[in-house]
C-alpha atoms as a PDB file:
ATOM      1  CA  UNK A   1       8.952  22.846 -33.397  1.00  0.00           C
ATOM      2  CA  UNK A   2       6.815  19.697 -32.850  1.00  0.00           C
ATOM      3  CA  UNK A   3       4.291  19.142 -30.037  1.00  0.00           C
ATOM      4  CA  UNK A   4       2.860  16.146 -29.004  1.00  0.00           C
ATOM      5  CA  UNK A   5       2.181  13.946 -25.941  1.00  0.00           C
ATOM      6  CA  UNK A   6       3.979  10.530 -24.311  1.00  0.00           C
ATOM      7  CA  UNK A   7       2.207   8.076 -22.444  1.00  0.00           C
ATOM      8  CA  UNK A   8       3.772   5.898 -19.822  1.00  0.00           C
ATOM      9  CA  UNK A   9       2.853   3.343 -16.397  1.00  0.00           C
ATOM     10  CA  UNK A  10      -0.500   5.226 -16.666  1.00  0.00           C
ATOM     11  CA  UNK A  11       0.737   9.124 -16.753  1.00  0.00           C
ATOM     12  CA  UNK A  12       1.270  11.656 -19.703  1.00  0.00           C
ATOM     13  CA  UNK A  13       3.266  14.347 -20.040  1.00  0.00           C
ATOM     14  CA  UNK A  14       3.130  16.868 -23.024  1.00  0.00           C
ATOM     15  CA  UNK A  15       6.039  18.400 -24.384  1.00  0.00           C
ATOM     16  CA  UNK A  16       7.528  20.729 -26.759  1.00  0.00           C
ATOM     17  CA  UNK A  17      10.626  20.206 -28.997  1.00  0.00           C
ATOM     18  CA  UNK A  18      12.107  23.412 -30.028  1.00  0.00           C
ATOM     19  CA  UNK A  19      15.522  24.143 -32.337  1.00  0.00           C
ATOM     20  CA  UNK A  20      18.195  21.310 -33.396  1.00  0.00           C
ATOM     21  CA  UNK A  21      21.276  20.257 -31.784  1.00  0.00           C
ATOM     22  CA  UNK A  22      23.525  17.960 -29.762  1.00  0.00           C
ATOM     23  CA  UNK A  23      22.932  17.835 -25.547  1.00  0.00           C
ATOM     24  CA  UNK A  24      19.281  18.861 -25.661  1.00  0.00           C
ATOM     25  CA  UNK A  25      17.688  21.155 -22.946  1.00  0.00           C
ATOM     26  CA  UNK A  26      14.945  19.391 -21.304  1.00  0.00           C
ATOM     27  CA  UNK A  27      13.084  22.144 -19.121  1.00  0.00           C
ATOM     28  CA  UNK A  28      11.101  20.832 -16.071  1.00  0.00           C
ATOM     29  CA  UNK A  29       9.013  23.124 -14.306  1.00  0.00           C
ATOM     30  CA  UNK A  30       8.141  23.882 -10.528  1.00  0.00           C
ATOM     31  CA  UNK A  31       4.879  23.186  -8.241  1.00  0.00           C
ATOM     32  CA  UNK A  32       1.675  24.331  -9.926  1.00  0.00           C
ATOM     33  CA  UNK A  33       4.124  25.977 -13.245  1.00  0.00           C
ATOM     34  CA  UNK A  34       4.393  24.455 -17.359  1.00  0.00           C
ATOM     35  CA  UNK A  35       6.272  24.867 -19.617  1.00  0.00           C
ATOM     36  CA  UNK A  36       4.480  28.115 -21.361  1.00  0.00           C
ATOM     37  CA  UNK A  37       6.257  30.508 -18.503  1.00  0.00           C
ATOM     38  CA  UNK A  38       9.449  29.963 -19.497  1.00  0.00           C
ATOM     39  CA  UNK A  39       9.254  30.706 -23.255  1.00  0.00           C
ATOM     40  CA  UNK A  40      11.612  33.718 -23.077  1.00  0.00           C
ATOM     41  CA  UNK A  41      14.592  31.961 -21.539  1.00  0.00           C
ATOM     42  CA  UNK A  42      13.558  29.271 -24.547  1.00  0.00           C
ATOM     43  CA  UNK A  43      14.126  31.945 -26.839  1.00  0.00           C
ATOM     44  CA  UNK A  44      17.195  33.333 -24.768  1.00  0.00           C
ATOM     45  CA  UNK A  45      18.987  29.916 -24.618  1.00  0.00           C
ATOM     46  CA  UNK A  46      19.209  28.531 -28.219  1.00  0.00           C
ATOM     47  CA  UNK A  47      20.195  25.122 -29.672  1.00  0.00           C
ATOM     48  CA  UNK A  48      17.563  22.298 -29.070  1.00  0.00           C
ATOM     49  CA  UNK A  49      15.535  22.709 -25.992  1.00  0.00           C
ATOM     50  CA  UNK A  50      12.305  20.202 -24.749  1.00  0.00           C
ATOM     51  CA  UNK A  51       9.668  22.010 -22.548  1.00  0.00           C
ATOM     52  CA  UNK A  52       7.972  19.773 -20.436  1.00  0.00           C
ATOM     53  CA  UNK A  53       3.959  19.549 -19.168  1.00  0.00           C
ATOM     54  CA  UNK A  54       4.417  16.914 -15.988  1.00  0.00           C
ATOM     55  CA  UNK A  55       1.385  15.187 -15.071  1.00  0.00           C
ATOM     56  CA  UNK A  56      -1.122  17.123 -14.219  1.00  0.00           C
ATOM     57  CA  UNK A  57       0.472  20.376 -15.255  1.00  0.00           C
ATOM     58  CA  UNK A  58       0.165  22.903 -18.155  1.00  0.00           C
ATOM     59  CA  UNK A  59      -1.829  20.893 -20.461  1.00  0.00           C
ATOM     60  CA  UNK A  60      -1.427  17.581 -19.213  1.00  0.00           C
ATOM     61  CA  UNK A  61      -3.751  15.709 -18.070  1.00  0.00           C
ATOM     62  CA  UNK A  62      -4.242  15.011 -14.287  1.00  0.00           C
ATOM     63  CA  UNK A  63      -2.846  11.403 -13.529  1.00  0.00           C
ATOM     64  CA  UNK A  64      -5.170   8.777 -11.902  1.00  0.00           C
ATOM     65  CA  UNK A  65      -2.735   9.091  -8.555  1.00  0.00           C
ATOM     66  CA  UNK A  66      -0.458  11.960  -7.380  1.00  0.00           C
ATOM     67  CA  UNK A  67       3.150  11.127  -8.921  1.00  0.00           C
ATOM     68  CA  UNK A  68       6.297  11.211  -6.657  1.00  0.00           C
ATOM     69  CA  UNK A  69       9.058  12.805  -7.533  1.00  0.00           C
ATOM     70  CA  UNK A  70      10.743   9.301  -8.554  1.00  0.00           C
ATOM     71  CA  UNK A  71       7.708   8.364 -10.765  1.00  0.00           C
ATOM     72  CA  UNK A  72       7.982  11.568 -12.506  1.00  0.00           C
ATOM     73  CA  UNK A  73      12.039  11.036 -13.155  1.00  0.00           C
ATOM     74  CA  UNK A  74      10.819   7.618 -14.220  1.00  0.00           C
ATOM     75  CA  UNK A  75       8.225   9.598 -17.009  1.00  0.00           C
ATOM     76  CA  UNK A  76      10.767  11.740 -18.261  1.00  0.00           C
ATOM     77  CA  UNK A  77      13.644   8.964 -18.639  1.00  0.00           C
ATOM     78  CA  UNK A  78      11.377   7.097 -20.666  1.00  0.00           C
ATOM     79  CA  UNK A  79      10.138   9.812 -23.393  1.00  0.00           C
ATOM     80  CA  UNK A  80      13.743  10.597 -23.463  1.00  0.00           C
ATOM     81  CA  UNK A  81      14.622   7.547 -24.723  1.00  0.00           C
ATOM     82  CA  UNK A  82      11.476   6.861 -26.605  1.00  0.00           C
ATOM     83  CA  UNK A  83      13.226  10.584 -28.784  1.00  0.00           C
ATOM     84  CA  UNK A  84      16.411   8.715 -28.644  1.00  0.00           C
ATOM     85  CA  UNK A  85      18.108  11.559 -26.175  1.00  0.00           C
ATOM     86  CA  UNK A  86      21.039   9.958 -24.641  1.00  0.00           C
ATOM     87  CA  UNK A  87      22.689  13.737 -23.779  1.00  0.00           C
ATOM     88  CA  UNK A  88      20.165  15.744 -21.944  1.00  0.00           C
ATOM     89  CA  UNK A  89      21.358  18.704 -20.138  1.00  0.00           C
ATOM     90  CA  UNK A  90      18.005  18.431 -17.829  1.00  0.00           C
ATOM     91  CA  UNK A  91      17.403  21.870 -16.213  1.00  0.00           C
ATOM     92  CA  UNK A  92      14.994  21.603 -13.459  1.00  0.00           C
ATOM     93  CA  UNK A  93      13.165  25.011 -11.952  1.00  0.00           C
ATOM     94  CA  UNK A  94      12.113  24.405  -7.989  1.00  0.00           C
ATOM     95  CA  UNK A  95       9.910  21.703  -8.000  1.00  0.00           C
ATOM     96  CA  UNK A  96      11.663  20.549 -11.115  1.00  0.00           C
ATOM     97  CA  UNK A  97      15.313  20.490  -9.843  1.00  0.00           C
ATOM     98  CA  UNK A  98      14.168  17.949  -7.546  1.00  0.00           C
ATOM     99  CA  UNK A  99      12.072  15.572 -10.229  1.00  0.00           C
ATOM    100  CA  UNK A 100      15.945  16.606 -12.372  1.00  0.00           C
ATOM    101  CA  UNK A 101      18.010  15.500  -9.969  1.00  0.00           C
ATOM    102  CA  UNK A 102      16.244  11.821  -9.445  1.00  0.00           C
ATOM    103  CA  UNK A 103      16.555  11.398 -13.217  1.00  0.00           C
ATOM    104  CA  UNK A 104      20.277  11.802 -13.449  1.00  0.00           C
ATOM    105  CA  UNK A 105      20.516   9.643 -10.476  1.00  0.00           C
ATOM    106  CA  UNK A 106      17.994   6.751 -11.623  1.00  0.00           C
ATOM    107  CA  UNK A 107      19.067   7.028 -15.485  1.00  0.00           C
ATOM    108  CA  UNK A 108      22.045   8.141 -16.112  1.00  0.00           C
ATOM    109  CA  UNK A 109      22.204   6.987 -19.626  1.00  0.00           C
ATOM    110  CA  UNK A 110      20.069   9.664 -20.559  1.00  0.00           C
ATOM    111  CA  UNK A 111      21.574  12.346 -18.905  1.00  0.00           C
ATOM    112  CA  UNK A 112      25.038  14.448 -20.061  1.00  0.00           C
ATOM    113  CA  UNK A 113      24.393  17.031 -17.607  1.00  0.00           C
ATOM    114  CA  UNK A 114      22.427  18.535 -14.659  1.00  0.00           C
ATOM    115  CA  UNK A 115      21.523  21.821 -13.546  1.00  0.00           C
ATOM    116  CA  UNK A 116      19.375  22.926 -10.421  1.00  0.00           C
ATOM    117  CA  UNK A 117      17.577  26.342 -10.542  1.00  0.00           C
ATOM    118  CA  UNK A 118      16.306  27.426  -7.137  1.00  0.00           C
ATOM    119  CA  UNK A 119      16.346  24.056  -5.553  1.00  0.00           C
ATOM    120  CA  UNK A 120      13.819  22.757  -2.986  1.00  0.00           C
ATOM    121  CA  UNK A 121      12.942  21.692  -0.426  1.00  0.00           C
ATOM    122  CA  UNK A 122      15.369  23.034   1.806  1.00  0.00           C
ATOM    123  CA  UNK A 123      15.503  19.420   4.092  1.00  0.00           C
ATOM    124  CA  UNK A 124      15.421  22.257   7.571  1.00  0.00           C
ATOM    125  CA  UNK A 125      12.271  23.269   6.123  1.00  0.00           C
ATOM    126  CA  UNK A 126      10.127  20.566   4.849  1.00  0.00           C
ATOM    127  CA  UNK A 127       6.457  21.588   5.777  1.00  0.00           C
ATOM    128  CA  UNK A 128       3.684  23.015   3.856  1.00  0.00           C
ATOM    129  CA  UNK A 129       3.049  25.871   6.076  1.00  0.00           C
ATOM    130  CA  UNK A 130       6.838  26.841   5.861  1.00  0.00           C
ATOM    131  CA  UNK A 131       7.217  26.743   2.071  1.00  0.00           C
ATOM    132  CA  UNK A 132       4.343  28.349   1.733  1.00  0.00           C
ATOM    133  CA  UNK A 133       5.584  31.347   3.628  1.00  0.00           C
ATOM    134  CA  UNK A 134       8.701  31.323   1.927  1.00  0.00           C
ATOM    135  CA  UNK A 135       6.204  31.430  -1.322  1.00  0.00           C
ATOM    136  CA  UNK A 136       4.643  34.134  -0.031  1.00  0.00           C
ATOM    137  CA  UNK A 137       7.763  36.337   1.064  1.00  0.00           C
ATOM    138  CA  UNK A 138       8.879  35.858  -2.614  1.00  0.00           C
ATOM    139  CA  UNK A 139       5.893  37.234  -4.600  1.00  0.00           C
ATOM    140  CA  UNK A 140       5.998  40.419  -2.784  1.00  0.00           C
ATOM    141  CA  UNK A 141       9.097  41.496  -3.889  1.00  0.00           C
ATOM    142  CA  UNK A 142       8.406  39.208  -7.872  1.00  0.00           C
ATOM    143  CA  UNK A 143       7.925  41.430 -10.617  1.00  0.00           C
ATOM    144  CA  UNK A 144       4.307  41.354 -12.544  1.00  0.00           C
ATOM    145  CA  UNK A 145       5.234  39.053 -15.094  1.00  0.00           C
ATOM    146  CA  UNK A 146       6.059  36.375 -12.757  1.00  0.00           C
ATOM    147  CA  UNK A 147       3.004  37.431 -10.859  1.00  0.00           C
ATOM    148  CA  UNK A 148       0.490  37.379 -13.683  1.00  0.00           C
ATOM    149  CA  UNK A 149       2.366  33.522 -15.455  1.00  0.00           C
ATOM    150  CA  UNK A 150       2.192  32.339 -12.084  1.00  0.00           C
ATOM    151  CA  UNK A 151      -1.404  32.411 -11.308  1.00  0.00           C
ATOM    152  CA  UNK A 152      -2.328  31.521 -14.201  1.00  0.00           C
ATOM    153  CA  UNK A 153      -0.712  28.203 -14.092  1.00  0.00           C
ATOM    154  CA  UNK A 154      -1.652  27.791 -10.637  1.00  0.00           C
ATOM    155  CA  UNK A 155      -5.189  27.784 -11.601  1.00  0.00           C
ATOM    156  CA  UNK A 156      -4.725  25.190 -14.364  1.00  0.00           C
ATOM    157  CA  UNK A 157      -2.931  23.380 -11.672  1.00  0.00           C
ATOM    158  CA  UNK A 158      -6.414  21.747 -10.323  1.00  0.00           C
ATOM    159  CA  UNK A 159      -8.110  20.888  -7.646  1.00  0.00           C
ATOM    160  CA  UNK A 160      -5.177  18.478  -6.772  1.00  0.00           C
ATOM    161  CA  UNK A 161      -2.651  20.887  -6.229  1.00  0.00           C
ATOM    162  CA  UNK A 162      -2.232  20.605  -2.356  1.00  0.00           C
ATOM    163  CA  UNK A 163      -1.385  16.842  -3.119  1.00  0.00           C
ATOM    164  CA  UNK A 164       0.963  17.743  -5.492  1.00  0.00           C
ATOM    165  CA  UNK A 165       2.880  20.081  -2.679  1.00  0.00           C
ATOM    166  CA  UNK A 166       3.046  17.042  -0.032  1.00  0.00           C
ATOM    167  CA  UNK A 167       4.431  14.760  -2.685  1.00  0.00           C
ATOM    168  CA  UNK A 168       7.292  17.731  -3.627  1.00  0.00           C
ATOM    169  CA  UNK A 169       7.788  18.110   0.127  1.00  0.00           C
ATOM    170  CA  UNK A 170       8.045  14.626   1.312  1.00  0.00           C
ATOM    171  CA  UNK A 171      10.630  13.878  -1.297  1.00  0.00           C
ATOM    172  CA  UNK A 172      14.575  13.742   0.024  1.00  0.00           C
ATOM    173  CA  UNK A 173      16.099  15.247  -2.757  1.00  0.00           C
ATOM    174  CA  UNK A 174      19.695  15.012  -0.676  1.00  0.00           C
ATOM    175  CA  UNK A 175      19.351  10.930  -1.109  1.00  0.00           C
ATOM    176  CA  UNK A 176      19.546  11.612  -4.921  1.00  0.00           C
ATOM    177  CA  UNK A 177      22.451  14.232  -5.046  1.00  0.00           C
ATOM    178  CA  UNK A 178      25.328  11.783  -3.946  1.00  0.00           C
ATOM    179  CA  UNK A 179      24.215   9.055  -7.112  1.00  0.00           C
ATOM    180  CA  UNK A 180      24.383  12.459  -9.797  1.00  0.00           C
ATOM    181  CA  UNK A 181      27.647  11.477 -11.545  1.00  0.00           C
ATOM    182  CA  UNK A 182      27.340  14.235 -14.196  1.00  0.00           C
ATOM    183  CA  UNK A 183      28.444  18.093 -14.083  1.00  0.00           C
ATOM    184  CA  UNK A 184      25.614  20.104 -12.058  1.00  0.00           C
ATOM    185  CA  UNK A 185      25.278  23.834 -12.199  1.00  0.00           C
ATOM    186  CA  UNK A 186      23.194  24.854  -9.274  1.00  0.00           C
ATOM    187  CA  UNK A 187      21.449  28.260  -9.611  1.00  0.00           C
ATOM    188  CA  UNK A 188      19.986  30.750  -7.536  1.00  0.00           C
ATOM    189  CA  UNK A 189      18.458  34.220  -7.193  1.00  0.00           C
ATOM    190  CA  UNK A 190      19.971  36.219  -4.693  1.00  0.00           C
ATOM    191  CA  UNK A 191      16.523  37.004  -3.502  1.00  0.00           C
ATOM    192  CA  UNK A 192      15.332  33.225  -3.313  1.00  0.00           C
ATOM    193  CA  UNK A 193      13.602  31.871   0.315  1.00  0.00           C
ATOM    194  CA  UNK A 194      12.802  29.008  -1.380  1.00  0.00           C
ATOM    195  CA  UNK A 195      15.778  28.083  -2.316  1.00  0.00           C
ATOM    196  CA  UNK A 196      18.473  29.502   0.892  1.00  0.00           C
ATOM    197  CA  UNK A 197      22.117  29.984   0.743  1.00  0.00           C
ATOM    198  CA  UNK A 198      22.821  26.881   3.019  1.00  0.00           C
ATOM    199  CA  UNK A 199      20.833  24.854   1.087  1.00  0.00           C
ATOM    200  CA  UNK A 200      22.158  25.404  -2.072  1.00  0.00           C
ATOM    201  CA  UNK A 201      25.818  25.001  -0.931  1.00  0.00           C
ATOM    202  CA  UNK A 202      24.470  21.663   0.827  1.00  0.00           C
ATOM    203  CA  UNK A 203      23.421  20.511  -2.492  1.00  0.00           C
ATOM    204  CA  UNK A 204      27.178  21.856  -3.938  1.00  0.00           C
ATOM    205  CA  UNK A 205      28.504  19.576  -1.003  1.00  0.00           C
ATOM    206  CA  UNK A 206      26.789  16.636  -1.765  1.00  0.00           C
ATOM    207  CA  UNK A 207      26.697  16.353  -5.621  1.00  0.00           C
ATOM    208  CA  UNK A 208      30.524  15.068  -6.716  1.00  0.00           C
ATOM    209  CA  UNK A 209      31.038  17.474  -9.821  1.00  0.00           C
ATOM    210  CA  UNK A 210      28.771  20.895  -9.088  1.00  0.00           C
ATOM    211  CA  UNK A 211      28.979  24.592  -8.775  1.00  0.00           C
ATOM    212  CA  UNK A 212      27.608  27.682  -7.713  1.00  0.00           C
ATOM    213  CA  UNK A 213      26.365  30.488  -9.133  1.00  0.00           C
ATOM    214  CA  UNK A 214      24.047  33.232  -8.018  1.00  0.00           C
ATOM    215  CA  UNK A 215      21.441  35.564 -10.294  1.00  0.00           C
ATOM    216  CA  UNK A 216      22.161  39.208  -8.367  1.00  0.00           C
ATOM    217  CA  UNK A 217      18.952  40.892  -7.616  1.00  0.00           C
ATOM    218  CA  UNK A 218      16.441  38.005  -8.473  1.00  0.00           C
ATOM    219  CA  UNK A 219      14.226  35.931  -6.588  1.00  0.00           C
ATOM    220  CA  UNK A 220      12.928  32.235  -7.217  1.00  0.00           C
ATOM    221  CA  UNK A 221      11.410  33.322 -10.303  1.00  0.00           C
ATOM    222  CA  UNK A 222      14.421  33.965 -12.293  1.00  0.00           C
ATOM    223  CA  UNK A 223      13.755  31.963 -14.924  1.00  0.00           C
ATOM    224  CA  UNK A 224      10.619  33.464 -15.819  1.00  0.00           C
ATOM    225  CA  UNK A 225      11.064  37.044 -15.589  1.00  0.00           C
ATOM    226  CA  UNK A 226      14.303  39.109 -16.647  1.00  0.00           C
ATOM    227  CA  UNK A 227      15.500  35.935 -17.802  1.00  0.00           C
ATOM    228  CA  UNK A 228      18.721  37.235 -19.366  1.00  0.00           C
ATOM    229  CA  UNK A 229      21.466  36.952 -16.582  1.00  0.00           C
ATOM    230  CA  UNK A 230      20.623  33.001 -15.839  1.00  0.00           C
ATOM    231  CA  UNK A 231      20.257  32.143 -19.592  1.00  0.00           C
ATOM    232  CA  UNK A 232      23.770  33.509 -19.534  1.00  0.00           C
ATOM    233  CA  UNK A 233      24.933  31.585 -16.891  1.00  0.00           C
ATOM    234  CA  UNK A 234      23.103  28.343 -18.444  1.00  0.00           C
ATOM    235  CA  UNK A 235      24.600  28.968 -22.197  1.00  0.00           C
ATOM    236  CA  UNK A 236      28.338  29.243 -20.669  1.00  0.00           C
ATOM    237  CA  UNK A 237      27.678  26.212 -18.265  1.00  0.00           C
ATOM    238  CA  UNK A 238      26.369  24.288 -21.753  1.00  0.00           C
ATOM    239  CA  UNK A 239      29.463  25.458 -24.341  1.00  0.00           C
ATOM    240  CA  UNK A 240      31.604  24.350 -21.586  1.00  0.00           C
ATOM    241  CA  UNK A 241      30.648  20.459 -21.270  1.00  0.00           C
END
């Protein structure tokens, strides 16, 4: 395992390298999340996988200025290369799937694969107040883990964190989907406001080469709690590239 941190156009991001292997996991987080609550489905998935710390996340520093979603793809292409990853399989959680999906359509050299785990914004629902209802509706029925690794990252989040949420919900993630040229597996929880059924087959619609598949029972936190059914479902989309 080695930990360290990559500076670039004035941001850093701190990551985590676990395992060895060919087509790489690089993990991006959602809103106000790092890399720390997903350590069982890093355990779960095998291989090589690369937690991430975006800006202002986890333990990275808070940037000068509030990154868009296209300066954070921008980040992330370039430590990929500076590791000399050419193959990621870059798996991007809410927040995440959207800062994913703009680096497999801006830099597609460093991307072998894509995959989209509960997706946002939902582009009929693209205001603070709504998400945050959505965000809401979820926790009640979240179990404690998710609860508990949630607000504790939250808080680390900052002072900056409403900022952060206009940034994620001004971004058009559909202007990105149409440019992935690379196999996508978009995942959801069947339980997931965040992430609706419409939306995610919109997404399935507009990316070239994706499919669908649904956690049974799971809400938008399904990669951080009970994370056995989508590790699954992410190990068999992986062995099949």
């Amino acid at each position: 395992m080695q930990l360290g941190e990559f500076d670039h156009g004035g941001a850093t991001l701190v990551f985590e390298d676990f395992g060895s292997g060919a087509r790489p996991v690089v993990l991006l987080h959602g809103i106000g999340m790092g890399r720390s609550v997903y350590i069982d489905l890093v355990q779960r998935l095998g291989g090589r996988v690369i937690g991430i710390d975006l800006p202002g996340f986890g333990e990275a520093p808070e940037p000068r200025r509030t990154l868009t979603m296209e300066r954070h793809a921008d980040l992330v292409a370039a430590f990929l290369r500076s590791r000399e990853v050419a193959d990621a399989v870059v798996l991007g959680h809410s927040m995440g799937s959207q800062v994913a999906a703009e680096v497999a359509a801006r830099h597609p050299d460093v991307v072998s694969a894509l995959i989209l785990a509960g997706p946002t914004v939902d582009s009929t629902a693209r205001t603070i107040r709504v998400q945050f209802g959505y965000l809401l509706r979820d926790l009640i029925g979240e179990r404690p883990t998710v609860l508990w690794r949630g607000a504790r990252e939250y808080l680390r989040g900052g002072p900056h964190l409403i900022r952060k949420m206009r940034a994620t919900i001004v971004h058009e993630p559909e202007k990105a989907y149409p440019r992935v040229q690379v196999p996508t597996l978009v995942l959801r929880g069947q339980r997931d406001p965040l992430a609706p059924m419409t939306w995610c087959h919109e997404i399935v619609e507009l990316v070239p080469d994706a499919r669908f598949e649904e956690i049974p029972d799971h809400g938008h936190g399904t990669l951080i709690s009970d994370v056995g059914p989508a590790a699954e479902k992410i190990r068999d989309f992986v062995d099949g590239l």
